[in-house]
Protein backbone atom coordinates (compact mmCIF):
# COMPACT_ATOMS: atom_id res chain seq x y z
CA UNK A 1 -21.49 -24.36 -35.16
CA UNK A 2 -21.88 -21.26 -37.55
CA UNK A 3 -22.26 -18.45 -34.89
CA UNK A 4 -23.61 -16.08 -38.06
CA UNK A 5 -26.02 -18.08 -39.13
CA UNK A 6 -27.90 -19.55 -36.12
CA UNK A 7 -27.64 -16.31 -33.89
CA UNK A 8 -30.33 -14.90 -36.52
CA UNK A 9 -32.67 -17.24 -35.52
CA UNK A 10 -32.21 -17.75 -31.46
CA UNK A 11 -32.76 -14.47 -29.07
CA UNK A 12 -32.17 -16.56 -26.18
CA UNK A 13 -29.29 -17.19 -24.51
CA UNK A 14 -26.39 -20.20 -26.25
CA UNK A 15 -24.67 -22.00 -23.60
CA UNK A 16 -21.48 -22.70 -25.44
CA UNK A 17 -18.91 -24.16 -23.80
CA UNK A 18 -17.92 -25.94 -20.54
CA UNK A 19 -13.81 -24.63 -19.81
CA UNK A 20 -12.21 -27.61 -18.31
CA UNK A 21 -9.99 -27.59 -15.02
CA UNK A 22 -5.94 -27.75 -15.36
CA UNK A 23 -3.23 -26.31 -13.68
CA UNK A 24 -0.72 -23.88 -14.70
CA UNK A 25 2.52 -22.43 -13.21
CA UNK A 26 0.69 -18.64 -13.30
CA UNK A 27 -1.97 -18.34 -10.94
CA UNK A 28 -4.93 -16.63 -12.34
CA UNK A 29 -7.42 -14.88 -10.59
CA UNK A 30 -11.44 -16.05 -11.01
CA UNK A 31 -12.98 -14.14 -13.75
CA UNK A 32 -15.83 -12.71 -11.72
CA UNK A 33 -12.61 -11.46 -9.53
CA UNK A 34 -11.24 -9.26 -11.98
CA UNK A 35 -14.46 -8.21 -13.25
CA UNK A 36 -17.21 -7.42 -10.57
CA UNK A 37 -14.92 -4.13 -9.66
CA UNK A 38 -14.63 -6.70 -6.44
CA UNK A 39 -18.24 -5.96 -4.99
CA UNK A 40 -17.95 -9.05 -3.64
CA UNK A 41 -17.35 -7.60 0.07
CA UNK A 42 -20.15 -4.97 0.27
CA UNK A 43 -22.21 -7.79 -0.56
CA UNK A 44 -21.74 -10.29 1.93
CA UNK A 45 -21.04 -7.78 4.42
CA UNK A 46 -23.91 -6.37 6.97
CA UNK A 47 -25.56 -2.66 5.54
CA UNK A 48 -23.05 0.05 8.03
CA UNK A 49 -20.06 -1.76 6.42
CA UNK A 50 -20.91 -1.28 2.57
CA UNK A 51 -22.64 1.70 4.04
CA UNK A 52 -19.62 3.88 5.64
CA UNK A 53 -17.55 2.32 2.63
CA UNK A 54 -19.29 4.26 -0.24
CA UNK A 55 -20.20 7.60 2.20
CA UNK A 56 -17.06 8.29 3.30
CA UNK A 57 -14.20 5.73 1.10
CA UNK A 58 -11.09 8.39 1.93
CA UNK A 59 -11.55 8.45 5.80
CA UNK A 60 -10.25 6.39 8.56
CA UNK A 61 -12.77 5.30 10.43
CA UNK A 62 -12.78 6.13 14.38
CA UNK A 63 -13.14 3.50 16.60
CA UNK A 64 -14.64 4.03 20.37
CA UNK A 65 -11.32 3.77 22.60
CA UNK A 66 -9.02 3.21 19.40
CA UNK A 67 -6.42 5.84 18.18
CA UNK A 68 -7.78 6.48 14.88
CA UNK A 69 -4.29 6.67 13.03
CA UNK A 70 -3.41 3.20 14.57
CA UNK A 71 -6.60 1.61 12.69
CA UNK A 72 -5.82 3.54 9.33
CA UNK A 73 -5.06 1.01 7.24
CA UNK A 74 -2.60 1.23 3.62
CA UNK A 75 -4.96 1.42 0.67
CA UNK A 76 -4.18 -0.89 -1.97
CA UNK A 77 -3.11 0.59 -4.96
CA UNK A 78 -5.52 -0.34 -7.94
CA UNK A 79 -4.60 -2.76 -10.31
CA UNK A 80 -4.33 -2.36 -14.00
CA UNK A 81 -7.01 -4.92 -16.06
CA UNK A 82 -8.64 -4.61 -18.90
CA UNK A 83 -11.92 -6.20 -20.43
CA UNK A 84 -14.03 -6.22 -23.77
CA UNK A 85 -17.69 -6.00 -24.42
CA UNK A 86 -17.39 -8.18 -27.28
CA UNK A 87 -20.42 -8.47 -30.04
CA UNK A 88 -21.19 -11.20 -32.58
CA UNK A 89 -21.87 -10.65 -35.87
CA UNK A 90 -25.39 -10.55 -34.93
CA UNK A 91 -24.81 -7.78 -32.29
CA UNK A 92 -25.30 -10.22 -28.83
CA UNK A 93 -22.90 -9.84 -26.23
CA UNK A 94 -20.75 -11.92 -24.93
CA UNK A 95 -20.72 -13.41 -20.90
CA UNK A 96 -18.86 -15.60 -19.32
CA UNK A 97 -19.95 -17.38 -16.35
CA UNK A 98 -18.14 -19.50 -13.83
CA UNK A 99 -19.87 -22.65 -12.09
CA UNK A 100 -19.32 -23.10 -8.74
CA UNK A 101 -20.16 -25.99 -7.12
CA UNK A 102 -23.75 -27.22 -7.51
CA UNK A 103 -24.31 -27.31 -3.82
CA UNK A 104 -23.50 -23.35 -3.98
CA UNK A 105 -24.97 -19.89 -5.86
CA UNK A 106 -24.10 -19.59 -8.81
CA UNK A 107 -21.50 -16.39 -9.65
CA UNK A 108 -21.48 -13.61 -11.67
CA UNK A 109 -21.41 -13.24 -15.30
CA UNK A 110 -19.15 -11.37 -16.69
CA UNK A 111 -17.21 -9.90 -19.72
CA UNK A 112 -14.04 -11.61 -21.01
CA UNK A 113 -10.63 -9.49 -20.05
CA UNK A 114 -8.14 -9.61 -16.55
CA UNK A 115 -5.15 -8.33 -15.27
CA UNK A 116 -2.72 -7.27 -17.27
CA UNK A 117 0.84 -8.96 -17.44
CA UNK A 118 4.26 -7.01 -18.11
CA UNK A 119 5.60 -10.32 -19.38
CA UNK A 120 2.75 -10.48 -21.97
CA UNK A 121 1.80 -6.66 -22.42
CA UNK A 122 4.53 -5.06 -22.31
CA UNK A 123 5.52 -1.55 -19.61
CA UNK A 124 2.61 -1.41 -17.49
CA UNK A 125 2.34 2.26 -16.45
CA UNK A 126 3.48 2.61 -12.69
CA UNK A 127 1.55 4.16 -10.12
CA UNK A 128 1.25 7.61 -9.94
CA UNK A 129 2.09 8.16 -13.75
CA UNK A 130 -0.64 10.03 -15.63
CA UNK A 131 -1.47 7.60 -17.98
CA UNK A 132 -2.04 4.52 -15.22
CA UNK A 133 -6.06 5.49 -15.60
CA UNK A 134 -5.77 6.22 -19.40
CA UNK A 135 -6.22 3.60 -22.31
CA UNK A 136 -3.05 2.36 -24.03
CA UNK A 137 -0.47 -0.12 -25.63
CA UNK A 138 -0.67 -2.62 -22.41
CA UNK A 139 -4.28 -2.12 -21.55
CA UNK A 140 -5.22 -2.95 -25.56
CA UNK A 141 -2.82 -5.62 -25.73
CA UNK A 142 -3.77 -7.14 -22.29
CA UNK A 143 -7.54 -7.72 -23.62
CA UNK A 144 -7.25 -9.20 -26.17
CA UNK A 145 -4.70 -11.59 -24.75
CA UNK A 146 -6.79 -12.00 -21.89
CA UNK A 147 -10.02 -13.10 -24.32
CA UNK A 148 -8.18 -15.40 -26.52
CA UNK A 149 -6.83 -17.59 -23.15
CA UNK A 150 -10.44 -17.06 -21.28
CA UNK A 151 -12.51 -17.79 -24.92
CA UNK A 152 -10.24 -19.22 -27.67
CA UNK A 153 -11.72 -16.24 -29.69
CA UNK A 154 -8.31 -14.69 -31.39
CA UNK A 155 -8.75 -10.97 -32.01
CA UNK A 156 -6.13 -10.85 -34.47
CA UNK A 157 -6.01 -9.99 -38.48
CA UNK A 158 -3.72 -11.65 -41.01
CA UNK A 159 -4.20 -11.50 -44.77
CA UNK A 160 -7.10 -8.72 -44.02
CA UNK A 161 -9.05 -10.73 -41.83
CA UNK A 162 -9.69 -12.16 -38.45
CA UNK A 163 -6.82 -15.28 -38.23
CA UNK A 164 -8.23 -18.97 -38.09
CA UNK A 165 -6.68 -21.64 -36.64
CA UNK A 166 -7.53 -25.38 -36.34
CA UNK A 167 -9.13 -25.63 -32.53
CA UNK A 168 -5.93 -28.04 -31.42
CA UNK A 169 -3.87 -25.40 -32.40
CA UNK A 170 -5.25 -22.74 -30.49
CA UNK A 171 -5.56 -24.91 -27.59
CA UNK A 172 -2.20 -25.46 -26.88
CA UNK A 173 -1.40 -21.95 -27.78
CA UNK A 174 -3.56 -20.95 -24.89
CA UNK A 175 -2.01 -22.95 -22.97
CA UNK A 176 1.36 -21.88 -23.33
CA UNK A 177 0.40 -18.11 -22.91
CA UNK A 178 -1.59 -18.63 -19.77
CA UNK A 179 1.48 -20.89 -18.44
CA UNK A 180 4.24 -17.97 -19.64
CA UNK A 181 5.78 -20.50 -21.63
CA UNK A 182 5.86 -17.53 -24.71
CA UNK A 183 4.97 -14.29 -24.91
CA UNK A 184 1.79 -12.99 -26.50
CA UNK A 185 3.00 -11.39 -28.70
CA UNK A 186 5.85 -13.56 -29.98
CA UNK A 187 2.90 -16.43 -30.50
CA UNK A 188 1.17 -13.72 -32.70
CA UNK A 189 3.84 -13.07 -34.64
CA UNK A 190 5.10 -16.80 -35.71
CA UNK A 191 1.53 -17.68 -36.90
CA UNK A 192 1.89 -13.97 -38.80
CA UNK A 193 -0.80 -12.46 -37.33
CA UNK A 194 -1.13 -8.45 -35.44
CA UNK A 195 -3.24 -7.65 -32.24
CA UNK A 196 -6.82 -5.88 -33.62
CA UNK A 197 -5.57 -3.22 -31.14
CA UNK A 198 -6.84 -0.47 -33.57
CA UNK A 199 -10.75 -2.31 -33.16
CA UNK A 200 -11.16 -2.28 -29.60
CA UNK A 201 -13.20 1.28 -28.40
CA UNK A 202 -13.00 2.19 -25.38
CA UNK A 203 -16.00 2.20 -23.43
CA UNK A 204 -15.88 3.54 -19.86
CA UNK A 205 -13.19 2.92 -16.99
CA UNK A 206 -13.69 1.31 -13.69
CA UNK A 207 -12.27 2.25 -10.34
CA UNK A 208 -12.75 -0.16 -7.31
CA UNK A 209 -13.85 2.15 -4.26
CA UNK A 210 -11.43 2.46 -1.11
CA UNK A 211 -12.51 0.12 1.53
CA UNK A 212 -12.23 -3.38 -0.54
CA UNK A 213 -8.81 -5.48 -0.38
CA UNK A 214 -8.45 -5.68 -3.98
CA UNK A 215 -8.53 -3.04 -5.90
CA UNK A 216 -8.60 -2.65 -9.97
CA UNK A 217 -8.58 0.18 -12.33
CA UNK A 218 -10.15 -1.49 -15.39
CA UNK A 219 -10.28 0.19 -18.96
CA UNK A 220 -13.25 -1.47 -21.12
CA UNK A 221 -13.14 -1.90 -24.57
CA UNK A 222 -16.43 -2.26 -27.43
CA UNK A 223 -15.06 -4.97 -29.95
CA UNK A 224 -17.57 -5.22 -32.69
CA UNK A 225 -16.68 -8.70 -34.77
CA UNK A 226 -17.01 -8.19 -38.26
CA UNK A 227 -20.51 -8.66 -39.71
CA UNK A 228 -19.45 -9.82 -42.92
CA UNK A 229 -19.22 -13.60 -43.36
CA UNK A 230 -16.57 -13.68 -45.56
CA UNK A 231 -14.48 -11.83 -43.12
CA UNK A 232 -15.28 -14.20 -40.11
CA UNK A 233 -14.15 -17.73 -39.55
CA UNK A 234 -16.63 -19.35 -37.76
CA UNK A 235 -15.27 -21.72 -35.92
CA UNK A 236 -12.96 -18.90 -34.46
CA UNK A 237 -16.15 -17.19 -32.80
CA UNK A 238 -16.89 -20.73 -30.56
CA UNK A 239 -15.57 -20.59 -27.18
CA UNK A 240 -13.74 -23.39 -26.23
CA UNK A 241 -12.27 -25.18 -23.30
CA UNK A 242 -9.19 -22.69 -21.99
CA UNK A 243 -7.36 -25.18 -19.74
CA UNK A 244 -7.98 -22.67 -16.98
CA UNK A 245 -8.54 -23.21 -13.19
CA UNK A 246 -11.93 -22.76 -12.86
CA UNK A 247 -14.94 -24.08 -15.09
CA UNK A 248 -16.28 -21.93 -17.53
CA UNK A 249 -19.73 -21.46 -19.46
CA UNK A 250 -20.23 -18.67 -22.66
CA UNK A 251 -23.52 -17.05 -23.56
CA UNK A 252 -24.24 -15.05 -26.29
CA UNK A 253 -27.69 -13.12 -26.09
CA UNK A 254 -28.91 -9.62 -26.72
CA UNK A 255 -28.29 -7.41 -23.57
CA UNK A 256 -31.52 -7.39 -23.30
CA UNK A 257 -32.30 -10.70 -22.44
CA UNK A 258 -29.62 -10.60 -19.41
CA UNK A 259 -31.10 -8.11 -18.19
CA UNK A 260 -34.20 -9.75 -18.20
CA UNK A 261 -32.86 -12.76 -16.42
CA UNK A 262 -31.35 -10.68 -14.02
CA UNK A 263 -34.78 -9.30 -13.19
CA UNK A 264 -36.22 -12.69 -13.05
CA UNK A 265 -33.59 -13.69 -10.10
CA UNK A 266 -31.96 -15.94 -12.95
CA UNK A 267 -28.83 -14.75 -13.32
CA UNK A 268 -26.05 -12.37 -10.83
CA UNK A 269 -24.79 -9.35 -12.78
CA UNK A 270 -22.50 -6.64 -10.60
CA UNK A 271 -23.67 -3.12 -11.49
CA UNK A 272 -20.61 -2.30 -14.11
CA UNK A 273 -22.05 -5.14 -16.57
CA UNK A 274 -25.93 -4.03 -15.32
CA UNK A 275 -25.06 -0.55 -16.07
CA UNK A 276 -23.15 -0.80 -19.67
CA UNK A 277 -25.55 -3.89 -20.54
CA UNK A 278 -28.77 -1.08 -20.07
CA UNK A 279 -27.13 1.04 -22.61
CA UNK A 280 -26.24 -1.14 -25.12
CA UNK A 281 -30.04 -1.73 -24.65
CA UNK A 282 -30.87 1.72 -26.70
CA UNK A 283 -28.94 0.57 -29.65
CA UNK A 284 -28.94 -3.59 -29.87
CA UNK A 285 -32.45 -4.53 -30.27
CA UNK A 286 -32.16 -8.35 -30.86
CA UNK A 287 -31.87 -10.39 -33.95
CA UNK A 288 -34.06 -10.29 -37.23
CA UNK A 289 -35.38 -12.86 -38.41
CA UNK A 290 -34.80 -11.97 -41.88
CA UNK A 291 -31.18 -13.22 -43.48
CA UNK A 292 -31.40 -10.77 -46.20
CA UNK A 293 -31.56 -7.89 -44.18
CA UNK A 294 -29.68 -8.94 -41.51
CA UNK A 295 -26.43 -6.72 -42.68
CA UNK A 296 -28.21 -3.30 -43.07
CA UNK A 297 -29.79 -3.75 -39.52
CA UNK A 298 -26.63 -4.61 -37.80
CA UNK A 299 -24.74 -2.79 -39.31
CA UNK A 300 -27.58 0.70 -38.66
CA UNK A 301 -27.56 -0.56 -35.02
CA UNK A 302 -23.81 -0.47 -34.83
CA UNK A 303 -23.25 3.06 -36.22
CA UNK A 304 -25.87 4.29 -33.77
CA UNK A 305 -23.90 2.85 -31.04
CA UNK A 306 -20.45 4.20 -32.43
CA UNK A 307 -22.31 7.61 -32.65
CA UNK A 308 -23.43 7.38 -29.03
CA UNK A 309 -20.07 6.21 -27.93
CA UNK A 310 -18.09 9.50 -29.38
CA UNK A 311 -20.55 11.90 -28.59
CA UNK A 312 -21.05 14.83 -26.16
CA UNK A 313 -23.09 15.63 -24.19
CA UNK A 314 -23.66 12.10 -22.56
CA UNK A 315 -26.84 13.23 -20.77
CA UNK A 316 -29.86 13.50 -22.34
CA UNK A 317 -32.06 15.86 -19.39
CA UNK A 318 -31.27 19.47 -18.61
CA UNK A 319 -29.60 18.79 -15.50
CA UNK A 320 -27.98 16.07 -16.56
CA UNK A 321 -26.12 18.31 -19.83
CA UNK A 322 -25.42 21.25 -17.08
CA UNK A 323 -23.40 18.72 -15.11
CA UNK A 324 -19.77 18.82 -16.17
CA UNK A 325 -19.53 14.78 -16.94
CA UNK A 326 -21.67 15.25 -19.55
CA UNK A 327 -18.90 16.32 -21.55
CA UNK A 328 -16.65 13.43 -21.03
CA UNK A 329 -17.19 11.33 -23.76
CA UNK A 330 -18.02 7.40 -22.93
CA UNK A 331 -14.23 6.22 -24.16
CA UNK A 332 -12.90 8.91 -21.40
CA UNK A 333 -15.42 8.52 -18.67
CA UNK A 334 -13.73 6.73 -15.21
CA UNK A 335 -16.54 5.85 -12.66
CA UNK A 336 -15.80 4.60 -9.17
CA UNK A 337 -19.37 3.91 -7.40
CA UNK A 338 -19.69 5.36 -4.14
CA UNK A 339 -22.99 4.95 -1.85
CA UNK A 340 -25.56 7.92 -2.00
CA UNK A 341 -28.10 6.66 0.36
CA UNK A 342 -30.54 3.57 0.90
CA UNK A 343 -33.99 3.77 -0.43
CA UNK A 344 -36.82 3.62 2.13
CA UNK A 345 -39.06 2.27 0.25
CA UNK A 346 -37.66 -1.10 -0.62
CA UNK A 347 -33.87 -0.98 1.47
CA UNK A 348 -31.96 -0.85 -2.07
CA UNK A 349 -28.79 0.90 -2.36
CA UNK A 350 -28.51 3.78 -4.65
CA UNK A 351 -24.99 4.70 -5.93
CA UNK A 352 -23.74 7.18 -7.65
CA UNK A 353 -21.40 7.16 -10.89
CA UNK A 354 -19.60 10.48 -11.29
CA UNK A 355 -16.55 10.38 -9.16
CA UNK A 356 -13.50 8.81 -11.00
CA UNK A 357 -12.14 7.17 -7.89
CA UNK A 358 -9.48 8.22 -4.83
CA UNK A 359 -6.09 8.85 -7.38
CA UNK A 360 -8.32 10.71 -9.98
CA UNK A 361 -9.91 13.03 -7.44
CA UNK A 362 -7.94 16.02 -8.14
CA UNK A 363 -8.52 15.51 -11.59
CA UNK A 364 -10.67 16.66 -14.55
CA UNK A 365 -11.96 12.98 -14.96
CA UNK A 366 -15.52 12.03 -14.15
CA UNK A 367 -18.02 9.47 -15.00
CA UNK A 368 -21.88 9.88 -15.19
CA UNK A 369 -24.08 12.38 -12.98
CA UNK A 370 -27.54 11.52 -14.71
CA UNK A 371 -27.64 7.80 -14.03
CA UNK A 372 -27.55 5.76 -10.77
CA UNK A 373 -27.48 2.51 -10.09
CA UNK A 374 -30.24 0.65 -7.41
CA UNK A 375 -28.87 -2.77 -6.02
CA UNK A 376 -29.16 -4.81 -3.13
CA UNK A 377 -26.39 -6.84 -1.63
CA UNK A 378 -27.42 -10.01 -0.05
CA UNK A 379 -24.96 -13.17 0.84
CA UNK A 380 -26.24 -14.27 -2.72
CA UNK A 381 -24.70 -12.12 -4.54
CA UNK A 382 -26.17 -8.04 -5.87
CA UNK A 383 -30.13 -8.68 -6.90
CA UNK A 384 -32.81 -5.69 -7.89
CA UNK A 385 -29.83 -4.17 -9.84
CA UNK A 386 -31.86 -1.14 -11.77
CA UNK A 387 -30.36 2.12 -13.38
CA UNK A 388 -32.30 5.19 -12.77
CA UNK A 389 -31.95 8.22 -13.28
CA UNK A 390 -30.80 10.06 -10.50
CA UNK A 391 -33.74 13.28 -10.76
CA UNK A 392 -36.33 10.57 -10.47
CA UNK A 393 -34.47 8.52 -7.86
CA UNK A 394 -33.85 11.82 -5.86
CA UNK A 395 -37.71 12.97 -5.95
CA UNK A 396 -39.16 9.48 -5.33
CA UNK A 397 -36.83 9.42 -2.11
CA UNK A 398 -38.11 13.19 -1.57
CA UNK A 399 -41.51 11.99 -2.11
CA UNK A 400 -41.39 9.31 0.10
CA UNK A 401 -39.56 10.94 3.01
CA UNK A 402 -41.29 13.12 5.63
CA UNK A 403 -41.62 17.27 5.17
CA UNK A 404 -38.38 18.90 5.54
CA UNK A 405 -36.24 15.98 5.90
CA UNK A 406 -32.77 15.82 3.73
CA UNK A 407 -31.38 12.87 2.02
């Protein structure tokens, strides 16, 4: 399958692969796991629980006849993953999905990336140390690592371009590196190949919000694939069967089309993919259907996106500029979602994005004033996700509430 050629001609969504089930001596957490910024209670939990979780995420709660320092529990220290927001040479992003059992609701889709490893990336920084929440060696490393054993997709360059390797090959490689049988790295380096580290851009952090078991700090990455076909082996962009412990689908699309399958109650997304898939909307505006031309428009699309990414101010309304996230750039910006109120109009959640999280409060780090995100969390998994922004979120709720009251 030539990924650069067909992807001109189909908007819709490829389902590429089907990752068979094996076992490995390193147990590996489920994609949507490491992904969803673990959602995954708030949603199946009744409204006062995700409720008091995102008002209040740094108090004990009080319970009637309890002594409240007795019911404090230890917050879990977030854990350091990493992920990539990988596009094809035809700028649609890449998902992966895992397939539960057909009798069951079908999870979240997700970007490619997990945990990181010390035995595969190298010193992971320790808590407390100032660059835990900051991009680096590990957290680079760690992605790509992370896509090649969840994909088969090798972000790698030897002789000036992305390495190919026969799909037996890479296979077993993955195997090995899931099962700690060799070290990343060391695999990299007999086929004579480097980590792309110096491609990946980063593209927002995530913080998991106090209240959930697991916790993850999560630096994102942009990897842009190289549009060129001479540059590209083909085969290498396929996703293949990983050998992992759960079973696996791939879809490349243009964000836009998740999103619109999200809308249609077709597909789950958790607000961090919702909310970077919506912008990547402003800047990835399908394929062309013209071959010719194809280079100049991805490649015009791509710069506009790079532009975006570096830029400051973020916010694009008066407000929004006079807030001081504006002028965090996206590669710096750390959001940990927190619950502003619930809509009365139709019950959804509204949260906000600014607030880098419980270690990062006494810091200069933020995320994003201007936009919210509007979700609902059902037993089914997050539905109506929607980002707003917050001015017309706030006056609709104004609008909608009776005279004098406060949100």
């Amino acid at each position: 399958m030539n990924l650069v050629s067909c992807a001109v001609t189909r908007s819709l969504p490829r389902r590429v692969s089907s990752l068979a089930s094996s076992s490995t001596h390193r147990p590996r957490p489920t994609v949507e796991h490491l992904h969803a910024i673990q959602l995954t209670t708030i949603m199946a939990s009744k409204p006062p629980t995700w409720t008091r979780l995102y008002s209040s995420p740094a108090s004990p709660q009080k319970e009637e006849g309890k002594d409240p320092k007795a019911a404090k529990k230890p917050i879990p220290e977030p854990r350091p993953s990493s992920s990539i927001v990988l596009l094809s040479p035809t700028n649609e992003v890449l998902l992966l999905h895992r397939v539960k059992t057909s009798t069951s609701f079908a999870s979240a889709h997700v970007f490619p990336g997990g945990n990181l490893d010390a035995f595969h990336d190298g010193e992971i920084p320790a808590p407390g140390a100032e660059d835990r929440h900051v991009d680096g060696p590990a957290y680079r490393l760690g992605a790509i690592r992370e896509c090649f054993e969840e994909t088969g997709i090798l972000l790698a360059n030897k002789d000036g371009r992305l390495v190919d390797l026969p799909q037996q090959e890479r296979d077993e490689a993955r195997k090995k590196i899931h099962g700690s049988q060799i070290k990343f790295a060391d695999y990299l380096k007999s086929i004579g190949a480097e980590p792309d580290l110096d491609g990946l851009v980063p593209f927002t952090r995530w913080v998991t919000p106090v209240g959930v078991p697991k916790r993850f700090t999560t630096q994102m990455y942009l990897y842009l694939i190289p549009i060129s076909r001479t540059g590209v082996p083909s085969e290498m962009l396929v996703p293949t069967p990983d050998g992992g412990v759960e079973h696996t689908e791939a879809l490349f699309a243009p964000p836009q089309t998740f999103l619109s399958r999200v809308a249609a109650n077709k597909m789950i997304l958790f607000p961090p993919q919702y909310y970077i898939l919506s912008l990547l909307t402003k800047f990835l505006k399908g394929p062309t259907a013209s071959v010719e031309e194809g280079p100049v428009y991805y490649t015009k699309q791509r710069r506009a996106l790079l532009k975006f990414l570096r830029s400051t101010p973020t916010a694009d309304t008066d407000k929004g500029k006079a807030h001081v996230t504006s002028n965090i750039s996206w590669a710096d910006k750390v959001m940990s979602p927190y619950h502003l109120f619930v809509r009365k109009s139709d019950k959804r959640v509204v949260l906000g994005l600014e607030k880098p999280g419980l270690e990062l409060k006494d810091s200069d780090r933020g995320g994003d004033w201007e936009r919210v995100v509007l979700v609902s969390f059902g037993k089914a998994g997050p539905s109506q996700v929607e980002v707003r922004l917050r001015e017309d979120v706030l006056r609709e709720e104004k609008e909608a509430s009776p005279e004098g009251s406060k949100l």
